[in-house]
C-alpha atoms as a PDB file:
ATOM      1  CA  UNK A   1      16.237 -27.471   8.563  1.00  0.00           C
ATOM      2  CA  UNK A   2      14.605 -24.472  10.000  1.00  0.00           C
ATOM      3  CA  UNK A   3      14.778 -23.868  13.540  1.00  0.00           C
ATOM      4  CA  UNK A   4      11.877 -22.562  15.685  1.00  0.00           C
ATOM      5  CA  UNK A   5      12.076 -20.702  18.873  1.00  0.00           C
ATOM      6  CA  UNK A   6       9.568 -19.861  21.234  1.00  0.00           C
ATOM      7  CA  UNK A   7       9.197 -16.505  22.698  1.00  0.00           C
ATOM      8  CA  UNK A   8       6.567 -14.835  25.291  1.00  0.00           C
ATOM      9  CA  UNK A   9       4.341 -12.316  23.754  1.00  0.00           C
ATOM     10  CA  UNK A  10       5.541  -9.462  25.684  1.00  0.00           C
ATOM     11  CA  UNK A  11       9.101  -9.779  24.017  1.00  0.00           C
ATOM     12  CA  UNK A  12       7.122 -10.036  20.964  1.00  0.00           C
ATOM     13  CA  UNK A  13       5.673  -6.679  21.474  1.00  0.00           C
ATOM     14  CA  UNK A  14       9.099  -4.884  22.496  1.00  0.00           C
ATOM     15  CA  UNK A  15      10.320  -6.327  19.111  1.00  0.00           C
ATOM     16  CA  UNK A  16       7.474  -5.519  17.260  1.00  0.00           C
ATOM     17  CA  UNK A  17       7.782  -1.591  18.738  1.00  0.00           C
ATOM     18  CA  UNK A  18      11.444  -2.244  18.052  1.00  0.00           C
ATOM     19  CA  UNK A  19      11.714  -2.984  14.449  1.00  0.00           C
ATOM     20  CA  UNK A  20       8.969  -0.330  13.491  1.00  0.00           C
ATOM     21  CA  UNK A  21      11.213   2.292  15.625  1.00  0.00           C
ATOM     22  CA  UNK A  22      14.053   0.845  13.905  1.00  0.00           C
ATOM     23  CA  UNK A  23      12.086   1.711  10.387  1.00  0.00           C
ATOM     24  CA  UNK A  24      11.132   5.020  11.843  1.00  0.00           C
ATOM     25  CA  UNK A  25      14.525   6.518  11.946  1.00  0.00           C
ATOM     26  CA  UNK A  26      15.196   9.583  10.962  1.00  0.00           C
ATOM     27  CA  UNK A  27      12.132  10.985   9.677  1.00  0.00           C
ATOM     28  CA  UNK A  28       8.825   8.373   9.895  1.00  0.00           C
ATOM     29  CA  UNK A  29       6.301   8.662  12.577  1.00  0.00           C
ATOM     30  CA  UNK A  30       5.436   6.217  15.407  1.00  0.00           C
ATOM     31  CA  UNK A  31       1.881   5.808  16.645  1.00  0.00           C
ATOM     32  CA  UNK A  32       1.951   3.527  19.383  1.00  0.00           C
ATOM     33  CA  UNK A  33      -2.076   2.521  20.143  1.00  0.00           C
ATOM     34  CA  UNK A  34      -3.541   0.157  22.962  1.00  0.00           C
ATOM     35  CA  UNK A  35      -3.548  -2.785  21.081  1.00  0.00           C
ATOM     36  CA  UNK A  36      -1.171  -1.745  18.174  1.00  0.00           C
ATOM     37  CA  UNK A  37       1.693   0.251  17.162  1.00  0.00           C
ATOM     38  CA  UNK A  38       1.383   2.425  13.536  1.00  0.00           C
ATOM     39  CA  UNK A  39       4.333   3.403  11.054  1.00  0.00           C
ATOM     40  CA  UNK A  40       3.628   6.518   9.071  1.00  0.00           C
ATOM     41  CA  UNK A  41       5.724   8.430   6.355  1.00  0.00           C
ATOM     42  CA  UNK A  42       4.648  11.517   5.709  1.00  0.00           C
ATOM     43  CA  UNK A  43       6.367  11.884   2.448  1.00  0.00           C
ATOM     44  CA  UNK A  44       6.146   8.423   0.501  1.00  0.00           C
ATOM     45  CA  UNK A  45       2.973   6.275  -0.080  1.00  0.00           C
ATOM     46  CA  UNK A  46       4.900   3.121  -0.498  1.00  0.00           C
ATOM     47  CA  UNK A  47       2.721   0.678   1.759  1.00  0.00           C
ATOM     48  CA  UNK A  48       6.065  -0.829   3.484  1.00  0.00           C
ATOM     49  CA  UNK A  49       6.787   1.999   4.882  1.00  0.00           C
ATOM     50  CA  UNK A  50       2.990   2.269   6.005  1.00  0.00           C
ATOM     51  CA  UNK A  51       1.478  -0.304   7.849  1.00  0.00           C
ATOM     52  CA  UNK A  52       0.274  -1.870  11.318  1.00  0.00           C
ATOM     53  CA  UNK A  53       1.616  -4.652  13.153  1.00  0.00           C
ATOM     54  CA  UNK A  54       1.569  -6.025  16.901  1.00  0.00           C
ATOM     55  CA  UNK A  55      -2.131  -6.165  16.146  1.00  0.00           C
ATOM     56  CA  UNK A  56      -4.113  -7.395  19.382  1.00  0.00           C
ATOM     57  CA  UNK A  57      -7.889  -6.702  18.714  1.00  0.00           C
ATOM     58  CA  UNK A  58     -10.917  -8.198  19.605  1.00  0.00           C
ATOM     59  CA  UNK A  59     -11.714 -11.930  19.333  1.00  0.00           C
ATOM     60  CA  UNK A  60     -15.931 -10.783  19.466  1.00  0.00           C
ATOM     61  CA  UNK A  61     -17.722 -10.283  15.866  1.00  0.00           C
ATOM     62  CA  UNK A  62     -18.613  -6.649  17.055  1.00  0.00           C
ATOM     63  CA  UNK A  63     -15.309  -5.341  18.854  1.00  0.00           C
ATOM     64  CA  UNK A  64     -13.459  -7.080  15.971  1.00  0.00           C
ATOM     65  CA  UNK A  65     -15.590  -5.044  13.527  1.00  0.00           C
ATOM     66  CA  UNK A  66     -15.531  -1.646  15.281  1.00  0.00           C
ATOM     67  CA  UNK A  67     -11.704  -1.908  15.835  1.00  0.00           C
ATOM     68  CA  UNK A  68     -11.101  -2.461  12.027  1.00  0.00           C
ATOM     69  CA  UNK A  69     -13.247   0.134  10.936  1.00  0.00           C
ATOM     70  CA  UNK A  70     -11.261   2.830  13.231  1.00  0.00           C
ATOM     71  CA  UNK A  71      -8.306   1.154  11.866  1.00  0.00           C
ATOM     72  CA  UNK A  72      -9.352   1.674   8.203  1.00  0.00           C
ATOM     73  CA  UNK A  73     -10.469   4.732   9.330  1.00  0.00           C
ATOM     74  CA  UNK A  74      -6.716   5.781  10.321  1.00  0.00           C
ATOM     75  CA  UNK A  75      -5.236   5.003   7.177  1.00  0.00           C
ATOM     76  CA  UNK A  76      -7.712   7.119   5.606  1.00  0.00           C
ATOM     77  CA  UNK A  77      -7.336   9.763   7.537  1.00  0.00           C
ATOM     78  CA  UNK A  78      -3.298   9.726   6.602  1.00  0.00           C
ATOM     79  CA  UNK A  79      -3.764   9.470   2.884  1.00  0.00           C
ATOM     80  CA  UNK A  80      -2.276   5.426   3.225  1.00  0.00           C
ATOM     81  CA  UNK A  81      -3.240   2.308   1.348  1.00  0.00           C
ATOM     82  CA  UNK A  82      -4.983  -0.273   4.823  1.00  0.00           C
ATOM     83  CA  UNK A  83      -1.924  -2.600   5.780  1.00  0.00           C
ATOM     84  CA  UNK A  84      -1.585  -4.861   8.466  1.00  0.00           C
ATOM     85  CA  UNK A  85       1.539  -7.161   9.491  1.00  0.00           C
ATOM     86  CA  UNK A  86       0.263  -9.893  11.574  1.00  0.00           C
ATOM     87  CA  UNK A  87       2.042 -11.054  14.392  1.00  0.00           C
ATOM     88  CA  UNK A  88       3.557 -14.285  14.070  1.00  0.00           C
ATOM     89  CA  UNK A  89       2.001 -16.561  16.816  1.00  0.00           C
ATOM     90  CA  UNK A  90       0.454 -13.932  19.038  1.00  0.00           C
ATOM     91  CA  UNK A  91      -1.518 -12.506  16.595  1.00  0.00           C
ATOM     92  CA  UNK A  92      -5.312 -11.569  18.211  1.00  0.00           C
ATOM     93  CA  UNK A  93      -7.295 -12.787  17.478  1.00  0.00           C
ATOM     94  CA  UNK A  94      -6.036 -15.952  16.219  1.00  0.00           C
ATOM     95  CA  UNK A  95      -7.034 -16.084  12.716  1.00  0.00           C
ATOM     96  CA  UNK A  96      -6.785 -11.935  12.153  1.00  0.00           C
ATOM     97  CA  UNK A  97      -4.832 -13.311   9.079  1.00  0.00           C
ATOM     98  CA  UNK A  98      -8.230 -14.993   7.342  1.00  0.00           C
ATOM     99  CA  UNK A  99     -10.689 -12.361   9.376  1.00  0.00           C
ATOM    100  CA  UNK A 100      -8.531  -9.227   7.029  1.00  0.00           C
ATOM    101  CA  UNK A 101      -8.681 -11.387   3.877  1.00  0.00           C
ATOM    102  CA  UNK A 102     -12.368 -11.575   4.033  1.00  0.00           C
ATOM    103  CA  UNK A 103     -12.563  -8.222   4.402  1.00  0.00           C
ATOM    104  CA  UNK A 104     -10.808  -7.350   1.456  1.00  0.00           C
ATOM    105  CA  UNK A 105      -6.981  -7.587   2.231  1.00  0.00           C
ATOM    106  CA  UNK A 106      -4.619  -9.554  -0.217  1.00  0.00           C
ATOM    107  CA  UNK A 107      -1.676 -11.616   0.898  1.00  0.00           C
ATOM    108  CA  UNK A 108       1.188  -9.925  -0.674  1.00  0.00           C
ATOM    109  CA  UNK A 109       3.816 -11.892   0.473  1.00  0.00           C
ATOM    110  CA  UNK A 110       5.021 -12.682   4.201  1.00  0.00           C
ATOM    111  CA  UNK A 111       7.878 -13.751   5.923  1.00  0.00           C
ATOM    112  CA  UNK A 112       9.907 -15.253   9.068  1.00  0.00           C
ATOM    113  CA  UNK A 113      10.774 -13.305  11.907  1.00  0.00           C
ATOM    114  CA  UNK A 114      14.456 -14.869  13.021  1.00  0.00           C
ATOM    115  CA  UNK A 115      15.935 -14.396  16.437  1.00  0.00           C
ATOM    116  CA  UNK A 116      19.542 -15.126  16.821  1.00  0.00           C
ATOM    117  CA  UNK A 117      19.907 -17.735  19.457  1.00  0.00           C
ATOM    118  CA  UNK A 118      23.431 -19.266  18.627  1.00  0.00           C
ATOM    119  CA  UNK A 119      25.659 -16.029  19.082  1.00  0.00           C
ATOM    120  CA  UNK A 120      28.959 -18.377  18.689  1.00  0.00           C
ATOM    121  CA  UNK A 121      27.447 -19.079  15.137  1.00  0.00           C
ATOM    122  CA  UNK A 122      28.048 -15.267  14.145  1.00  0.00           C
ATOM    123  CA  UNK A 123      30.937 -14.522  15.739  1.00  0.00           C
ATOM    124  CA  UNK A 124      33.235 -11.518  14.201  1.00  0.00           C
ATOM    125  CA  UNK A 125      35.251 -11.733  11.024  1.00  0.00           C
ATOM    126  CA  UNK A 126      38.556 -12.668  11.062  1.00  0.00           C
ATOM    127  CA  UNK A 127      40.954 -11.000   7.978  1.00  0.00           C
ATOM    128  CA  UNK A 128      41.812 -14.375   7.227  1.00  0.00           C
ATOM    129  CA  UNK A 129      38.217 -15.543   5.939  1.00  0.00           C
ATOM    130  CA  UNK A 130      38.457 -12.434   3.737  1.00  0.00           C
ATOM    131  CA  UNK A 131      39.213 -13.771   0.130  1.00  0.00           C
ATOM    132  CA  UNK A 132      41.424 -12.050  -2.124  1.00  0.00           C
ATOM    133  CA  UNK A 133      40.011  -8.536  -2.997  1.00  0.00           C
ATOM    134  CA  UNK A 134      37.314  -8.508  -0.515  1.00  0.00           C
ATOM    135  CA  UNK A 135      36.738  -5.625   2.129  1.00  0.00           C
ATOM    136  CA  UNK A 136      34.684  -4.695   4.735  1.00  0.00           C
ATOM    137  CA  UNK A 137      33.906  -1.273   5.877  1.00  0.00           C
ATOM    138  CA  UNK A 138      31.699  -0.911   8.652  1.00  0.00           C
ATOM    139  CA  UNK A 139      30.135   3.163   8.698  1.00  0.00           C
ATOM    140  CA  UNK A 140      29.560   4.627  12.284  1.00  0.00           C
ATOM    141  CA  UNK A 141      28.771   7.895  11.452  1.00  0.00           C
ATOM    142  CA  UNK A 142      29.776  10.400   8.939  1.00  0.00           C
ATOM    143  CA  UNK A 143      33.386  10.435   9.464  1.00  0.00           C
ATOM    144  CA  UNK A 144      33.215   6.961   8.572  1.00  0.00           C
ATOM    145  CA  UNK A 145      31.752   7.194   5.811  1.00  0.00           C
ATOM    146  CA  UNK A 146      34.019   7.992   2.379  1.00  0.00           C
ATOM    147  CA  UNK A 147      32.489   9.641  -0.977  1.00  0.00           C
ATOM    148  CA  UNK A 148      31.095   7.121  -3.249  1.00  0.00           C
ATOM    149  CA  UNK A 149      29.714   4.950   0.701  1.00  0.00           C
ATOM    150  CA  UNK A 150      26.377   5.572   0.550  1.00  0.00           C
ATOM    151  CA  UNK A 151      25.923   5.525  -3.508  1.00  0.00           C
ATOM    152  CA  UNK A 152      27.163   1.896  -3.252  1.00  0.00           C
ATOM    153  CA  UNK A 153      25.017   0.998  -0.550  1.00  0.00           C
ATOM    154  CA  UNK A 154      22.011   2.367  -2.607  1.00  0.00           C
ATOM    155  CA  UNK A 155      23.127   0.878  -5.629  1.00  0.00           C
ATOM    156  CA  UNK A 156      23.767  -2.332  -3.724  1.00  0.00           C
ATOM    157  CA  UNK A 157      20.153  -2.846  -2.476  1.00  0.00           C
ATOM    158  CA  UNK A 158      18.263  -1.304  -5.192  1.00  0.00           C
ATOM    159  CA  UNK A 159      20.109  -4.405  -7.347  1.00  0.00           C
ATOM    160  CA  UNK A 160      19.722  -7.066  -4.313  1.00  0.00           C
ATOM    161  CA  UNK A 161      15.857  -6.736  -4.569  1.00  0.00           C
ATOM    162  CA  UNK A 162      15.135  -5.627  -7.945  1.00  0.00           C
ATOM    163  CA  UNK A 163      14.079  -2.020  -7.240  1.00  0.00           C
ATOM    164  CA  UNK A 164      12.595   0.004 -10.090  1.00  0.00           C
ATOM    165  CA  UNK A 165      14.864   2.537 -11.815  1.00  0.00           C
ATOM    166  CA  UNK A 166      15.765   5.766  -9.775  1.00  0.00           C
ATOM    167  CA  UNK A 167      15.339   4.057  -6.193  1.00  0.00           C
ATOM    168  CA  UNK A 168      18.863   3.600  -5.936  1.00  0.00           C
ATOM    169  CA  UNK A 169      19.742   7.274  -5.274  1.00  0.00           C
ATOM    170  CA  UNK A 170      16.429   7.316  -3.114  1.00  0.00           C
ATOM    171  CA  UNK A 171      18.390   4.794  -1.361  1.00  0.00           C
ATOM    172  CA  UNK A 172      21.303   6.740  -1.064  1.00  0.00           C
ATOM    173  CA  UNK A 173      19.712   9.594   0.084  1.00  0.00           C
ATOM    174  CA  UNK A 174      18.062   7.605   3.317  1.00  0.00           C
ATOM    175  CA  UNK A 175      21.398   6.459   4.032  1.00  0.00           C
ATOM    176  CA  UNK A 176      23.121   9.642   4.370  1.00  0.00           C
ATOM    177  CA  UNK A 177      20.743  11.216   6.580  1.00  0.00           C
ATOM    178  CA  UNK A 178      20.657   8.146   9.221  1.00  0.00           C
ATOM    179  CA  UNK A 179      24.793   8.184   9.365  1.00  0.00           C
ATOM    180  CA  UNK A 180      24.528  11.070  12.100  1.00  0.00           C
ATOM    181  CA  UNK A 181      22.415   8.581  14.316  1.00  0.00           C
ATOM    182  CA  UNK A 182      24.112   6.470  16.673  1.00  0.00           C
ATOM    183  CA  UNK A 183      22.057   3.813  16.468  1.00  0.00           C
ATOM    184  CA  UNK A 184      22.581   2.685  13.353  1.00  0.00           C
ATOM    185  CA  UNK A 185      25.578   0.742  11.752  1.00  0.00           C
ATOM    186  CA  UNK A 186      26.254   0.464   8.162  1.00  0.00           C
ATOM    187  CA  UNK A 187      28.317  -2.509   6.508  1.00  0.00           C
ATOM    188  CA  UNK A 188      29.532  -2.468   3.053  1.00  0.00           C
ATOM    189  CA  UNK A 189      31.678  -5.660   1.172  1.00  0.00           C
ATOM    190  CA  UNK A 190      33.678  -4.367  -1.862  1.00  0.00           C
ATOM    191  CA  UNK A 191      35.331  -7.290  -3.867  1.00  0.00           C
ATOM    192  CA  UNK A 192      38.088  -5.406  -6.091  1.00  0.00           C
ATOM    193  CA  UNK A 193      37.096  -2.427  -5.175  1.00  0.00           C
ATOM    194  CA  UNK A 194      33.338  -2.893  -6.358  1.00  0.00           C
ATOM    195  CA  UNK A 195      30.719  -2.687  -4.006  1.00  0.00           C
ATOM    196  CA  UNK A 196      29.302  -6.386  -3.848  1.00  0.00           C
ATOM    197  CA  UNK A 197      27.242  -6.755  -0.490  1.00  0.00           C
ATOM    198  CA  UNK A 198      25.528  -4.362   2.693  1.00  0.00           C
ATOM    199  CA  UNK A 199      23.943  -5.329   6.257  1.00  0.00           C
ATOM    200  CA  UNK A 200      22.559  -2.876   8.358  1.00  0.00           C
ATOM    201  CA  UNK A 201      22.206  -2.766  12.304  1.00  0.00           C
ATOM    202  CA  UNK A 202      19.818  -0.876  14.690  1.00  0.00           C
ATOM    203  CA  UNK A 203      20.563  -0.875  18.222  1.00  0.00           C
ATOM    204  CA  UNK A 204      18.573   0.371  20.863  1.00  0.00           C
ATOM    205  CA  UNK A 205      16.314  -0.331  23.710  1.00  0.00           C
ATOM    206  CA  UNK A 206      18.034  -4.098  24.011  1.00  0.00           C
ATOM    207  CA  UNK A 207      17.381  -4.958  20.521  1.00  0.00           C
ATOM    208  CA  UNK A 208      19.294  -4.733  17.302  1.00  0.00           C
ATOM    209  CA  UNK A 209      17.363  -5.409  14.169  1.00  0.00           C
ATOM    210  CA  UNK A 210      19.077  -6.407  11.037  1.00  0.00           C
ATOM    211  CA  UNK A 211      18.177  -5.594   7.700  1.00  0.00           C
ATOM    212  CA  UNK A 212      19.178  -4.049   4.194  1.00  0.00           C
ATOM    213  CA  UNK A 213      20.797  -7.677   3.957  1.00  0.00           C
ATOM    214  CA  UNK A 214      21.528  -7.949   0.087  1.00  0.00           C
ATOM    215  CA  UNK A 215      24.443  -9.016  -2.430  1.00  0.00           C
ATOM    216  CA  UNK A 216      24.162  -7.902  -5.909  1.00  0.00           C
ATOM    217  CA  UNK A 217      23.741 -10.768  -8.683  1.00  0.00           C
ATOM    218  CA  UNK A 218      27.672 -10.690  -9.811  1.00  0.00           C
ATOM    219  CA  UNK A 219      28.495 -11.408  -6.756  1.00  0.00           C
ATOM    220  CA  UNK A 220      25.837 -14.089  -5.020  1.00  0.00           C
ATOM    221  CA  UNK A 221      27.293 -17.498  -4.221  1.00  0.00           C
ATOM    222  CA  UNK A 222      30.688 -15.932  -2.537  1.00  0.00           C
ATOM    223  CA  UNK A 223      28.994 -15.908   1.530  1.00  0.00           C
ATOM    224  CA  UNK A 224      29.601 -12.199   1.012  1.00  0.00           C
ATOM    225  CA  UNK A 225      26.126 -11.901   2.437  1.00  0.00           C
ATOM    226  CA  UNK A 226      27.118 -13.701   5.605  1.00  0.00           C
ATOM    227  CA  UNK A 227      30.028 -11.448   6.413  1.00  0.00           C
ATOM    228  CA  UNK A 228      28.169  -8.483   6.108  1.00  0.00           C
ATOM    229  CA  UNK A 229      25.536  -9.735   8.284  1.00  0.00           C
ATOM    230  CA  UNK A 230      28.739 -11.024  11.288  1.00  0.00           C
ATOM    231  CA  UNK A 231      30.558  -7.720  10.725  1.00  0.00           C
ATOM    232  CA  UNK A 232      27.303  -5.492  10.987  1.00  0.00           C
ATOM    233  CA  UNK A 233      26.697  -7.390  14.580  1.00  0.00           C
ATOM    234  CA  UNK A 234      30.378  -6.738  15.320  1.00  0.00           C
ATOM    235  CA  UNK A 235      29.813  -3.267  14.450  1.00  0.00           C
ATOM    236  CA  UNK A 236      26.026  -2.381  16.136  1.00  0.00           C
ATOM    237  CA  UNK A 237      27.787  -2.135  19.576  1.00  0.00           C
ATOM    238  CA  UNK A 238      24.978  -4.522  21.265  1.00  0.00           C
ATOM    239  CA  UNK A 239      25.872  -6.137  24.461  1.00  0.00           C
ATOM    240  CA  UNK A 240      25.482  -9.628  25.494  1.00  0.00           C
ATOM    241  CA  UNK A 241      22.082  -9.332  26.702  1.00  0.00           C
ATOM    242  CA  UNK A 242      20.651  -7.025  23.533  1.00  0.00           C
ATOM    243  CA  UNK A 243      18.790  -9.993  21.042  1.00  0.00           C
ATOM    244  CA  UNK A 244      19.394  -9.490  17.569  1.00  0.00           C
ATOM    245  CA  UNK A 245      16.599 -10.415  15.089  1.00  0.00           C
ATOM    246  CA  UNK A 246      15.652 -10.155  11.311  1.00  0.00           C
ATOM    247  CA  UNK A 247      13.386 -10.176   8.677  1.00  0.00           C
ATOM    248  CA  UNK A 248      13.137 -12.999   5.505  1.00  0.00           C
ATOM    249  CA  UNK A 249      11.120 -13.382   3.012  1.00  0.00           C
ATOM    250  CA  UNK A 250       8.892 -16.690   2.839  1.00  0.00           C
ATOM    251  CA  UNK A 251      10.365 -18.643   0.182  1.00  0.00           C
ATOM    252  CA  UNK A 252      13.842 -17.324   0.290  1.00  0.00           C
ATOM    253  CA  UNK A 253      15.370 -20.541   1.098  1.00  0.00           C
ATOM    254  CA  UNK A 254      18.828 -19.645   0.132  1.00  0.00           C
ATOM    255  CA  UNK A 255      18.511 -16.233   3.123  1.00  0.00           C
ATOM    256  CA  UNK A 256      16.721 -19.146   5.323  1.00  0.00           C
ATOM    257  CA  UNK A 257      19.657 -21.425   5.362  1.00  0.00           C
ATOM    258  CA  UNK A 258      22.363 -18.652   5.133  1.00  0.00           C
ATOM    259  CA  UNK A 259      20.759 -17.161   8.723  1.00  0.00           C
ATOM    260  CA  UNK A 260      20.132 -20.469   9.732  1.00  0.00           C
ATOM    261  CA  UNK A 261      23.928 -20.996   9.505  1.00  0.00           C
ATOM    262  CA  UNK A 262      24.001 -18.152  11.837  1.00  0.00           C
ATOM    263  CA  UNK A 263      22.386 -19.312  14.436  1.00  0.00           C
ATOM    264  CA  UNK A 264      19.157 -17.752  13.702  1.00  0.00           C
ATOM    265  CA  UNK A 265      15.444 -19.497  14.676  1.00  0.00           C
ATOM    266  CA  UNK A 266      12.079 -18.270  13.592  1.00  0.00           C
ATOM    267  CA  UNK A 267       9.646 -16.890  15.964  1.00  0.00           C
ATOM    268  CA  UNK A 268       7.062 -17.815  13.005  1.00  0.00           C
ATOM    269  CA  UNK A 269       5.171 -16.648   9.965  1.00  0.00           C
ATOM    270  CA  UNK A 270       3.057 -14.360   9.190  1.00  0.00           C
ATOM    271  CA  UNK A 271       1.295 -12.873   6.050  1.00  0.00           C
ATOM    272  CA  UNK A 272       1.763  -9.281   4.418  1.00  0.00           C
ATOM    273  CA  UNK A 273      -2.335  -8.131   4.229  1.00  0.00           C
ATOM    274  CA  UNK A 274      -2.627  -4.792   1.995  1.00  0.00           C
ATOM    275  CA  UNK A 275      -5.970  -3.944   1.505  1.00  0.00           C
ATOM    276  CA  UNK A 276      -7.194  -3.442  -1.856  1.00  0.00           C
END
């Protein structure tokens, strides 16, 4: 069953900034407004690496209005497709979610937000979980990293969530340029040598966010998922009073039951809105 976990919405916020900080590294912008924080890439269009969240607008017809008009107004002043992450409870107003659709944003698919609130339920690997064959190599920085590290993480995630041909070297590319930052901890799982799983973990500011959770196809059903996701918490460096959190899909129930294993609990759900 899916836990739940409540949360004030000031912590909400600092993990809101958090996690679009977290996406920001090493070369996105941050725009952090009164009453919402803005991710920009200058170089790629893609809307996820676009967007708005920790909205907090207006409940009033007309502030409501003028505040999404300077908000569309924003995104057309960067070149960017209108997209909006909701918050999941604290939204504001309350239903910002069905106040966007009706102004011509689409639901393209939301998610859970999961804080971890069992620690002892991810504690670090031992070898002797490790079946035969299986590694894992957690990547600190570039000295950490060996030749063919960052090609298998690409190819790993661009196969994980069925990314068009070519992003897998994009993929690669991002990760090599973030290995200098301290921040960030890398986690591949080889099985025989072949790269199988990745977790990422950014750690800063009291939070570390986990993400670029995947396990290619030949290798699903093995936990390999959940062993990159302990050994990149090993490996973030986060102290005892730094709260880990994630991302998940709605509708993944086999990632919903994996991080509820974990010790995980969802703050809530919220919609994707991309305006169209």
């Amino acid at each position: 069953m899916l836990r739940t976990v409540s949360i004030d919405d000031a912590t909400m916020r600092a993990l809101e900034l958090h996690e679009t900080r977290a996406h920001a590294i090493p070369h996105r912008e941050v725009r952090v407004l009164d009453d919402a924080v803005v991710l920009y890439d200058p170089r790629d269009v893609e809307p996820f690496w676009n967007r708005m969240a920790g909205v907090r607008w207006p409940s009033d017809e007309a502030g409501f209005d003028r505040r999404l008009t300077a908000a569309l107004a924003l995104f057309a002043s960067i070149g960017r497709q209108p997209h909006v992450w909701p918050s999941p409870v604290f939204a504001q107003p309350a239903d910002l979610a069905s106040r966007l659709q009706r102004h011509g944003f689409r639901d393209i698919g939301g998610g859970h937000v999961m804080v971890l609130e069992d620690p002892a339920a991810s504690p670090p690997v031992e070898s002797g979980e490790l079946a035969p064959g299986v590694t894992l190599h957690a990547i600190l920085g570039p000295d950490d990293a060996g030749p063919s590290d960052c090609d298998d993480l690409g190819l790993v995630l661009a196969e994980s969530f069925g990314a068009p041909p070519g992003r897998a070297a994009q993929l690669a590319d991002d990760f090599r340029v973030v290995l200098p930052d301290p921040r960030v901890a890398l986690v591949l799982v080889r099985v025989g040598g072949e790269a199988a799983a990745a977790a990422k973990a950014t750690t800063f500011d009291g939070f570390t966010y986990l993400s670029s959770i995947g396990t290619r196809d030949a290798f699903r059903g093995r936990g390999l998922a959940g062993l990159a996701t302990r050994h990149a918490l090993a490996a973030s460096g986060a102290g005892v009073s730094d709260r880990a959190y994630l991302g998940v899909f709605s509708g993944n129930e086999p990632a919903i039951r994996l991080y509820t294993r974990l010790g995980f609990a969802t703050v809530g759900e919220s919609p994707d809105l991309l305006f169209e």
